[in-house]
C-alpha atoms as a PDB file:
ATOM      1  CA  UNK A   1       0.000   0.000   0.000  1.00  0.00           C
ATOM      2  CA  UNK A   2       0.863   3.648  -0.653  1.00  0.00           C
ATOM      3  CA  UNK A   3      -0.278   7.155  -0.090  1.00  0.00           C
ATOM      4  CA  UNK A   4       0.920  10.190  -2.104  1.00  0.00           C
ATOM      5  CA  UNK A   5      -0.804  13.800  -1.359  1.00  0.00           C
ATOM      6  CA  UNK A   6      -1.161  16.081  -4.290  1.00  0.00           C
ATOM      7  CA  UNK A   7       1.169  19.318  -4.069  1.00  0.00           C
ATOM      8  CA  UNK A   8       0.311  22.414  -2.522  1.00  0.00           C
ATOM      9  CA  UNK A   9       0.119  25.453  -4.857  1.00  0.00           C
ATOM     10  CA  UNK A  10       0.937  22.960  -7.928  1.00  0.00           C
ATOM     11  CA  UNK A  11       3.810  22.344  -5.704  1.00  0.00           C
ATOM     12  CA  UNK A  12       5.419  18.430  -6.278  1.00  0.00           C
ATOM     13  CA  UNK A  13       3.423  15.961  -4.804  1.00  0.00           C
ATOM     14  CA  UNK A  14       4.336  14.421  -1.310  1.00  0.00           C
ATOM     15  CA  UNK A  15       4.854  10.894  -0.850  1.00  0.00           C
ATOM     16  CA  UNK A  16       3.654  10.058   2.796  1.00  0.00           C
ATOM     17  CA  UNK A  17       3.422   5.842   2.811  1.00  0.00           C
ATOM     18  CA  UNK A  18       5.545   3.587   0.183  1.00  0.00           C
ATOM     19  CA  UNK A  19       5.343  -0.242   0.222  1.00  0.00           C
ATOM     20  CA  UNK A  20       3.605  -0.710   3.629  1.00  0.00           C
ATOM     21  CA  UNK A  21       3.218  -4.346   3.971  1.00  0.00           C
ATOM     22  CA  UNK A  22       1.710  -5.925   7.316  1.00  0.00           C
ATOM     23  CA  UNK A  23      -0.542  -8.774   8.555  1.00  0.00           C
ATOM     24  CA  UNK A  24      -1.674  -7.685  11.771  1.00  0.00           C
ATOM     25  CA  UNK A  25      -3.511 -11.071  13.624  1.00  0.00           C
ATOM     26  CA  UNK A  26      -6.331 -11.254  15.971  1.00  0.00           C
ATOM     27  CA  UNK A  27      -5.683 -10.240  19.388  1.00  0.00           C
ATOM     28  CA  UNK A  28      -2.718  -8.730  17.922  1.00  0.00           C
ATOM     29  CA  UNK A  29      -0.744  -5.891  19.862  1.00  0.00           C
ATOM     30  CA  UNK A  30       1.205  -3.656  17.143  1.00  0.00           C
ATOM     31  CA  UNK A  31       2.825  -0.380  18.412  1.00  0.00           C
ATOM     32  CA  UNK A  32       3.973   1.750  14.792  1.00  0.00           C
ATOM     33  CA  UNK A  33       7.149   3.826  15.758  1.00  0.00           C
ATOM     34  CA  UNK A  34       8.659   6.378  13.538  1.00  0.00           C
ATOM     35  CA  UNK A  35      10.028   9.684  13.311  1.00  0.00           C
ATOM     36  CA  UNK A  36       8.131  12.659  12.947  1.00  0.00           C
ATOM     37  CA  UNK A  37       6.278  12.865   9.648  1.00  0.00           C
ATOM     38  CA  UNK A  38       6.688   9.179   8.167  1.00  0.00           C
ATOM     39  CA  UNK A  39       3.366   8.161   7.739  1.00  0.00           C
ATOM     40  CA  UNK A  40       2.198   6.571  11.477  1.00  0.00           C
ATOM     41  CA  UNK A  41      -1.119   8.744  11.326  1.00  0.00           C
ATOM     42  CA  UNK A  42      -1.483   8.194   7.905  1.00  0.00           C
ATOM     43  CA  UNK A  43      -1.568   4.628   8.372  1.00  0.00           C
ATOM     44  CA  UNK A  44      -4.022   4.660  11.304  1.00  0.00           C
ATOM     45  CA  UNK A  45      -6.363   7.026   9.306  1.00  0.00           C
ATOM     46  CA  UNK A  46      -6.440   4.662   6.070  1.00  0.00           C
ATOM     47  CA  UNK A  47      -6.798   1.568   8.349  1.00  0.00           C
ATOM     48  CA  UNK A  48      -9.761   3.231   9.450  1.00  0.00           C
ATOM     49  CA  UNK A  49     -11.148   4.440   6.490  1.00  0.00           C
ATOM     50  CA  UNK A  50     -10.364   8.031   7.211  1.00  0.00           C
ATOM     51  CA  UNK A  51      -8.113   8.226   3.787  1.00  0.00           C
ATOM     52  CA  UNK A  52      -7.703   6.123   0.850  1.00  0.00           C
ATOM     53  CA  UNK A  53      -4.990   4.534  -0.554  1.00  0.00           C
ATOM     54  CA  UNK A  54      -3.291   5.699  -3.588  1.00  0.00           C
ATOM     55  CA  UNK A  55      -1.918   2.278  -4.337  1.00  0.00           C
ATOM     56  CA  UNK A  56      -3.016  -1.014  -2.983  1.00  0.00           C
ATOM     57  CA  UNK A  57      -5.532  -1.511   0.002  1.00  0.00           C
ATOM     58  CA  UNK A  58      -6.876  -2.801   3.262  1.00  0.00           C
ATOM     59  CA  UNK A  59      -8.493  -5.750   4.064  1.00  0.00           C
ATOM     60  CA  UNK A  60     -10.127  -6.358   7.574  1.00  0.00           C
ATOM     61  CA  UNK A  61     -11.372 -10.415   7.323  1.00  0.00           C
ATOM     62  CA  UNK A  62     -10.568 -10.554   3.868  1.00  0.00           C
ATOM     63  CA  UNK A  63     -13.064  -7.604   3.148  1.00  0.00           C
ATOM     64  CA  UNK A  64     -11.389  -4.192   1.793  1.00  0.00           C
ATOM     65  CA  UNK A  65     -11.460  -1.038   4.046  1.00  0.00           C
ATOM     66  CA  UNK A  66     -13.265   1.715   2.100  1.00  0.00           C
ATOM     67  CA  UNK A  67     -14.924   3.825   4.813  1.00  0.00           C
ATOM     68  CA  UNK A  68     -15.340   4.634   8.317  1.00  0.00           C
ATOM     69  CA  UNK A  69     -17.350   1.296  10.577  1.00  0.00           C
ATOM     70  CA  UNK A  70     -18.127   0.311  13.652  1.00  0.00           C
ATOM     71  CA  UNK A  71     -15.618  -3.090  13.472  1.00  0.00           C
ATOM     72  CA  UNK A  72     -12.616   0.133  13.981  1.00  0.00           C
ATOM     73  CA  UNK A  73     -12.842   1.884  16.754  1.00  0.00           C
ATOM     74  CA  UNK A  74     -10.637   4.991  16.717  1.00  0.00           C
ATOM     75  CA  UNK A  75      -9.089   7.391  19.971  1.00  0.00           C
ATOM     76  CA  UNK A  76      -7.269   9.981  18.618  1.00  0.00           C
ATOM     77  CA  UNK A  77      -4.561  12.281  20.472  1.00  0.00           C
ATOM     78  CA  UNK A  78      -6.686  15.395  20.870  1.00  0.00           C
ATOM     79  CA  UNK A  79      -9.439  15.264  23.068  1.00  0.00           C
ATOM     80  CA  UNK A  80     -12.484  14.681  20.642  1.00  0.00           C
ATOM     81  CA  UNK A  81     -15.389  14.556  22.898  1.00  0.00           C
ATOM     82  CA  UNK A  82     -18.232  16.701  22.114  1.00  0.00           C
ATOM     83  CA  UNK A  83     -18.646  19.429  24.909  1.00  0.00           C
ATOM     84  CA  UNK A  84     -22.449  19.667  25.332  1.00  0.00           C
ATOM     85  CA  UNK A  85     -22.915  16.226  26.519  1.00  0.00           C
ATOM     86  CA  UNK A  86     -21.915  14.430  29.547  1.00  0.00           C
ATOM     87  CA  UNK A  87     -19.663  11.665  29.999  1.00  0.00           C
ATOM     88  CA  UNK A  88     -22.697   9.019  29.522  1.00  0.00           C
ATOM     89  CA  UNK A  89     -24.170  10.731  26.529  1.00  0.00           C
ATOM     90  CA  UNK A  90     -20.510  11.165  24.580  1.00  0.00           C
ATOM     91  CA  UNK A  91     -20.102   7.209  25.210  1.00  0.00           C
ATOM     92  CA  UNK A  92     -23.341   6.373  23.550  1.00  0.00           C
ATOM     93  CA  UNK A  93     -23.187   9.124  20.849  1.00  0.00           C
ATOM     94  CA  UNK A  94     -23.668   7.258  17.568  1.00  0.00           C
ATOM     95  CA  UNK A  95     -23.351   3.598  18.690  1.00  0.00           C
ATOM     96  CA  UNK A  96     -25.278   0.418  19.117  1.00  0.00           C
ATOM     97  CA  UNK A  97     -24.651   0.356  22.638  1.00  0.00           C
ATOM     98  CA  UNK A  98     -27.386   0.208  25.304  1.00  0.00           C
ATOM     99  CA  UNK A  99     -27.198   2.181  28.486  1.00  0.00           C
ATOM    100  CA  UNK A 100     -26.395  -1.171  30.275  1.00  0.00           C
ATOM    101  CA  UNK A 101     -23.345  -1.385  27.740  1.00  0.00           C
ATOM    102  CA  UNK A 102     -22.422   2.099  28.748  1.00  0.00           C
ATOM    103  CA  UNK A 103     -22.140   1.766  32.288  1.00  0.00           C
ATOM    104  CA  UNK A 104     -20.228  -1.154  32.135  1.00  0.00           C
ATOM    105  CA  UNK A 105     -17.848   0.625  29.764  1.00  0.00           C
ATOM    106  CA  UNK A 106     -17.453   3.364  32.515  1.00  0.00           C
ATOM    107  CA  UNK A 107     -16.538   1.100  35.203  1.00  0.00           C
ATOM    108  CA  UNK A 108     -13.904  -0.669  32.641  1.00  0.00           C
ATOM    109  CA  UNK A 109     -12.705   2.785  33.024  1.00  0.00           C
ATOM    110  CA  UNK A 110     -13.075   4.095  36.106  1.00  0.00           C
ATOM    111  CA  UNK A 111     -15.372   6.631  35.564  1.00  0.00           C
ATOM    112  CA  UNK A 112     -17.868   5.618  38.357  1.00  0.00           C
ATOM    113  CA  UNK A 113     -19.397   8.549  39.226  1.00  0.00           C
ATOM    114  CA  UNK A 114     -18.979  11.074  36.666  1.00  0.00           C
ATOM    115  CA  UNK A 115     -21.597   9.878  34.178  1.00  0.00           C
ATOM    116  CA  UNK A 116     -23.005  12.982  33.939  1.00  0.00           C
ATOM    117  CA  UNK A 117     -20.328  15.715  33.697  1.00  0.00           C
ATOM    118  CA  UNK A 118     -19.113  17.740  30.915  1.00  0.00           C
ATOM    119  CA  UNK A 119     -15.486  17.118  29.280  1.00  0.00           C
ATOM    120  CA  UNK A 120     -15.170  20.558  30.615  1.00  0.00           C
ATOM    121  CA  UNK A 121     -14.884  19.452  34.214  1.00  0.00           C
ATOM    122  CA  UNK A 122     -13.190  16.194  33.680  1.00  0.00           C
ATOM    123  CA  UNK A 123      -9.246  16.112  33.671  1.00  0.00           C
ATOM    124  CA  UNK A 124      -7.350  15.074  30.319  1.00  0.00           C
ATOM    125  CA  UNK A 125      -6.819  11.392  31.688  1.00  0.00           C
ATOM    126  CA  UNK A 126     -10.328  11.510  32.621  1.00  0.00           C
ATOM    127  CA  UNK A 127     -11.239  12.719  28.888  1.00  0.00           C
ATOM    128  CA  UNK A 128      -9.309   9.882  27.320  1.00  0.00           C
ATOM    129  CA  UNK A 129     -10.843   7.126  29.463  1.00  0.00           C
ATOM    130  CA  UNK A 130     -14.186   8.575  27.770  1.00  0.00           C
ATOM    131  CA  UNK A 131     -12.918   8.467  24.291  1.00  0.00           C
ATOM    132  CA  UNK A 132     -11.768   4.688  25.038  1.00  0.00           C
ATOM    133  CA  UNK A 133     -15.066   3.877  26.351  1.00  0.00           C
ATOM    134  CA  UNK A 134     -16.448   5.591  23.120  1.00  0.00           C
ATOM    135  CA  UNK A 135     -14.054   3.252  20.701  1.00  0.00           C
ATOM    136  CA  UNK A 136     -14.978   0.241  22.483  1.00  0.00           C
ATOM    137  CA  UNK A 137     -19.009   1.014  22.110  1.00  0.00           C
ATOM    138  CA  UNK A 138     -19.369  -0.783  19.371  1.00  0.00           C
ATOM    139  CA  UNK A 139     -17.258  -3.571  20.455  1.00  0.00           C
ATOM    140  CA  UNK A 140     -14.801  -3.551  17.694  1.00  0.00           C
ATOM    141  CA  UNK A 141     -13.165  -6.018  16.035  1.00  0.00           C
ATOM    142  CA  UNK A 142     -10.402  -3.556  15.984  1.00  0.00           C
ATOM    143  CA  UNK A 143      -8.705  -0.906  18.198  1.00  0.00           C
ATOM    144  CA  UNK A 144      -7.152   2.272  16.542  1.00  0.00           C
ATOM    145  CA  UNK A 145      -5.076   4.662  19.128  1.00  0.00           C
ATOM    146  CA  UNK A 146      -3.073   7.785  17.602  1.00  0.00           C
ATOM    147  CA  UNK A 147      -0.856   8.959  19.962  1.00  0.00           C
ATOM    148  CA  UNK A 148      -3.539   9.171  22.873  1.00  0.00           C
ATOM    149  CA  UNK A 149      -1.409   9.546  26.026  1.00  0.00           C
ATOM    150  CA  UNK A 150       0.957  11.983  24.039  1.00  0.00           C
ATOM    151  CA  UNK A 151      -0.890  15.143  25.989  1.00  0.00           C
ATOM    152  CA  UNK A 152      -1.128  13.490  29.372  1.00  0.00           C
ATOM    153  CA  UNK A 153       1.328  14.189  32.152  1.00  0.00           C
ATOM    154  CA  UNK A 154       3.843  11.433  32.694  1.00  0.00           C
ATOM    155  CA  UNK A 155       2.182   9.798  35.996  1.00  0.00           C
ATOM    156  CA  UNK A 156      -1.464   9.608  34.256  1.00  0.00           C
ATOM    157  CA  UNK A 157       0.137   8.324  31.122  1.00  0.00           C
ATOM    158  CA  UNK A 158       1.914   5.472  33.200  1.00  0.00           C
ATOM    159  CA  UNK A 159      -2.153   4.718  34.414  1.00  0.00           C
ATOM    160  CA  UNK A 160      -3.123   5.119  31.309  1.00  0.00           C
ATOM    161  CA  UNK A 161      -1.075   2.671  29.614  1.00  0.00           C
ATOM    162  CA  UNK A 162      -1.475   0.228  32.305  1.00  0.00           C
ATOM    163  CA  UNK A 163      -5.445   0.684  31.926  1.00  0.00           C
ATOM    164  CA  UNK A 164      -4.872  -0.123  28.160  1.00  0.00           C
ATOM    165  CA  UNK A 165      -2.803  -3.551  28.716  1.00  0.00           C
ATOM    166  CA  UNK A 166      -5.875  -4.184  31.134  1.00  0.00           C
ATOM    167  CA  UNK A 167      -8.716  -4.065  28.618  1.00  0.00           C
ATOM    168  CA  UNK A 168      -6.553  -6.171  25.695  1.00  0.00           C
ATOM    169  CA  UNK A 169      -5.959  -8.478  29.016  1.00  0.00           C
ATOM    170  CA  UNK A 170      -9.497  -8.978  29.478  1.00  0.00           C
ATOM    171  CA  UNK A 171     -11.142  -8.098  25.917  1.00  0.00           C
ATOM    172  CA  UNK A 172      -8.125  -9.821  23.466  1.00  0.00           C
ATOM    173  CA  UNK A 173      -9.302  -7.096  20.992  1.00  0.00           C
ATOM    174  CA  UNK A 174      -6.730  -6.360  18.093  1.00  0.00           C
ATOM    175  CA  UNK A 175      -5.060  -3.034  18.690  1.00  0.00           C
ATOM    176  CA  UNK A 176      -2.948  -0.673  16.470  1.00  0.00           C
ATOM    177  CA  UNK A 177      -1.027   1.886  18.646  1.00  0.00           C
ATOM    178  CA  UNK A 178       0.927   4.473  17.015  1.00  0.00           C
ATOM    179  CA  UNK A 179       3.556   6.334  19.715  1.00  0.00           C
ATOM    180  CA  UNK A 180       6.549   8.772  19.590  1.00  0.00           C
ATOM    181  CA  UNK A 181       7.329   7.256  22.898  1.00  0.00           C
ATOM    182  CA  UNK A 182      10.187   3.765  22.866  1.00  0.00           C
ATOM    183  CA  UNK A 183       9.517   2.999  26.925  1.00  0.00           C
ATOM    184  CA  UNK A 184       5.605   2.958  25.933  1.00  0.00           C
ATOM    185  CA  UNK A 185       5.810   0.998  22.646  1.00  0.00           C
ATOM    186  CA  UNK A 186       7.706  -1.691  23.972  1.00  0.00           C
ATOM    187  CA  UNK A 187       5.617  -1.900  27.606  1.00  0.00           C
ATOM    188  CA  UNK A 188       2.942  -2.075  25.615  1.00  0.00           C
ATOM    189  CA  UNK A 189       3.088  -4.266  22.183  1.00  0.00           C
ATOM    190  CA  UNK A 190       3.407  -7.511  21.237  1.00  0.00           C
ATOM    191  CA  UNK A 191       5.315  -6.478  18.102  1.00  0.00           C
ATOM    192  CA  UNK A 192       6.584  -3.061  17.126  1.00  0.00           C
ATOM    193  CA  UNK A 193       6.599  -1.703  13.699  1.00  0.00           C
ATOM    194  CA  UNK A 194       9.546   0.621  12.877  1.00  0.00           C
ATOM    195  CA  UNK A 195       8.871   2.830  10.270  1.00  0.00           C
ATOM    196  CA  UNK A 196      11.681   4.665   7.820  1.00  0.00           C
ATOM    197  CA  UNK A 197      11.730   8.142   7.337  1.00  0.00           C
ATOM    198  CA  UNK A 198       9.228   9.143   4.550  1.00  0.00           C
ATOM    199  CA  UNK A 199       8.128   7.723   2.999  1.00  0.00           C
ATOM    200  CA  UNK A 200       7.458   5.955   5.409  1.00  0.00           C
ATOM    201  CA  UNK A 201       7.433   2.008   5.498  1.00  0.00           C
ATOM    202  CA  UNK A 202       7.460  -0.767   7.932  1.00  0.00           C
ATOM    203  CA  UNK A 203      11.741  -1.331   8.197  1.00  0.00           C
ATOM    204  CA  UNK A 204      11.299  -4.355  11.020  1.00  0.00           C
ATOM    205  CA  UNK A 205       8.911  -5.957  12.890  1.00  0.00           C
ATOM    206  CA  UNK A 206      10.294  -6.452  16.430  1.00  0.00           C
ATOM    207  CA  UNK A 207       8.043  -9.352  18.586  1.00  0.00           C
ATOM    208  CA  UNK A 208       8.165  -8.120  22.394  1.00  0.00           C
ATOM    209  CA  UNK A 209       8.395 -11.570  23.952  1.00  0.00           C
ATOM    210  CA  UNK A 210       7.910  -9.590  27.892  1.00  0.00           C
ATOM    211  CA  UNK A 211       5.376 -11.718  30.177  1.00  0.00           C
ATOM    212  CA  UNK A 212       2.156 -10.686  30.966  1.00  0.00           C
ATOM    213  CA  UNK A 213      -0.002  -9.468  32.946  1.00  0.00           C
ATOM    214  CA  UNK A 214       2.805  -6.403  32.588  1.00  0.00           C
ATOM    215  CA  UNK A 215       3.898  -4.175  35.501  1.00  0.00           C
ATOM    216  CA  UNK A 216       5.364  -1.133  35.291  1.00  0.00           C
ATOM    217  CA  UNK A 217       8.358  -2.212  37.307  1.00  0.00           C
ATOM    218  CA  UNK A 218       9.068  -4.286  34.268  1.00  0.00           C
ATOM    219  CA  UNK A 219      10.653  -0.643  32.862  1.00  0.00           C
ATOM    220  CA  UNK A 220      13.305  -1.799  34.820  1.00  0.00           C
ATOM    221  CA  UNK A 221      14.560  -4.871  33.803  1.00  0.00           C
ATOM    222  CA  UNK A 222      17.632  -5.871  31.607  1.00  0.00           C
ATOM    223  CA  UNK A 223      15.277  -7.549  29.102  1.00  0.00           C
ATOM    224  CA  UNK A 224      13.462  -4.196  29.177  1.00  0.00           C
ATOM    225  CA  UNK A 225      16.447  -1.877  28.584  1.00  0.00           C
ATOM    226  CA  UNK A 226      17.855  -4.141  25.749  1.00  0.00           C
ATOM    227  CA  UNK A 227      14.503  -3.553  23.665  1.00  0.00           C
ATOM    228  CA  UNK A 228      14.862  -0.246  24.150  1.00  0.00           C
ATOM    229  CA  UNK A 229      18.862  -0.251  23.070  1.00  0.00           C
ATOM    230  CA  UNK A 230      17.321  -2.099  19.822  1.00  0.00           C
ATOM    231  CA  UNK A 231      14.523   0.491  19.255  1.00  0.00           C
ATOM    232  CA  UNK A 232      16.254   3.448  20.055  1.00  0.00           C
ATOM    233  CA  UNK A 233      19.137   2.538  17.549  1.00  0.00           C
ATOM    234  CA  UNK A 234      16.542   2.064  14.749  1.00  0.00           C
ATOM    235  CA  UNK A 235      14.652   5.122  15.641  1.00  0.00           C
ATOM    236  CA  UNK A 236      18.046   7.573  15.936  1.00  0.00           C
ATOM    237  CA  UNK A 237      19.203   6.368  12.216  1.00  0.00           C
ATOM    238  CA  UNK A 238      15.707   7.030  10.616  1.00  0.00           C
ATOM    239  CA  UNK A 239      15.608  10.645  12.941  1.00  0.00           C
ATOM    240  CA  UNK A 240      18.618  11.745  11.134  1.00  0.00           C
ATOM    241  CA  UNK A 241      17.088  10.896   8.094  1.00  0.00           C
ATOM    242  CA  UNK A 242      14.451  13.057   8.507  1.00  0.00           C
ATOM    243  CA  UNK A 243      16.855  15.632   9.187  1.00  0.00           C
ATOM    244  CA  UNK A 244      18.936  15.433   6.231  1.00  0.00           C
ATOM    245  CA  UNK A 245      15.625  15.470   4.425  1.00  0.00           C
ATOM    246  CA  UNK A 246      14.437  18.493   6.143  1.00  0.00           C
ATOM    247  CA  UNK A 247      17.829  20.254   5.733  1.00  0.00           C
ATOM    248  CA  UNK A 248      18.102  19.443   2.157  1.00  0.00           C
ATOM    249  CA  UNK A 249      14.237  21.000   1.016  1.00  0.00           C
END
């Protein structure tokens, strides 16, 4: 698969994805790492029928991706809840869910008690526990998650994540999980993609062979630190080729 945006202003076109070739499995845990600008959103959006391919295409149980449905559910990094209804109403806003559904969803999340307040008076952790609820409404065969502890402070990220690993614990869904962050990917994933500068496409496919259920303290460990020695090597030599590329236009 590939996807190439026209040029601004008749400007040349941009190539975003090139040769992106995956099988993702069920109950599947694949963080996407990259540098800045290779593609990571891109992919998420077209698994999710947000964009279209220019070349090649998605298949989710052997049937192509060509819109938006309820077998993805999608968080995204910015806080997309809609601000005139509470907690409880956001959750069931254009799902199949019942209200039974939806209070289950908000224990699953730990947001017992604030059914009915406004995104306005919840706290950015508290926001993406919503969102999550939201994404997992429909029960999905499919979980899509674009950077959405990048905002969060480092303490309610840590929750966060360990929320996360909770509901693929308990649910098995499939989960794509694009990050910036190495420490998160590989606490995280089962596999990590790497992704090459842009155009971007999937360099190595590292299986994360750390026991679960996962701890935090597992951060810690020398199987831990010699992930992130891996990662962080394959990361730094695709960063500087985003800045030659930057440097050079």
């Amino acid at each position: 698969m590939s996807r190439t945006f026209p040029g601004a202003r008749g400007g040349a076109p941009t190539p975003a994805l090139e040769r992106v070739d995956v099988t993702v499995e069920d109950n599947d845990f694949i963080a996407i790492l990259g540098p800045s600008g290779c593609g990571k959103s891109t992919l998420l959006r077209i698994v999710a029928g947000l964009e279209t391919p220019s070349t090649g295409r998605v298949l989710l149980d052997g049937q192509p991706v060509e819109r938006p449905g309820p077998d993805r559910g999608m968080v995204f990094q910015s806080y997309t809840l809609f601000p005139w209804l509470t907690v409880r109403q956001n959750i069931l806003f254009g799902t199949r869910s019942t209200a039974a559904k939806a209070e289950a969803l908000m224990r699953q999340v730990g947001l017992q008690g604030f059914e009915n307040h406004f995104p306005k008076q919840l706290s950015g952790g508290m926001q993406q526990r919503t969102a999550l609820a939201r994404a997992l409404a429909n029960d999905p065969k499919i979980l899509l998650l674009d950077e959405p502890f990048g905002a969060l402070d480092n303490q309610t990220r840590a929750l966060m994540q360990e929320l996360l690993l909770d509901i693929w614990e308990a649910d098995r869904k499939t989960v794509l999980f694009v990050t910036h962050d190495i420490d998160e990917a590989i606490f995280l994933a089962n596999r990590v993609a790497v992704m090459s500068a842009r155009p971007g496409r999937i360099k190595a496919l590292v299986a994360i062979e750390l026991p679960h259920p996962r701890h935090y303290k597992m951060k810690t460990t020398p199987e831990f630190s010699a992930y992130k020695a891996r990662l962080t090597e394959e990361i730094r030599i695709e960063a500087m080729k985003t800045l030659s590329q930057e440097a050079a236009a």
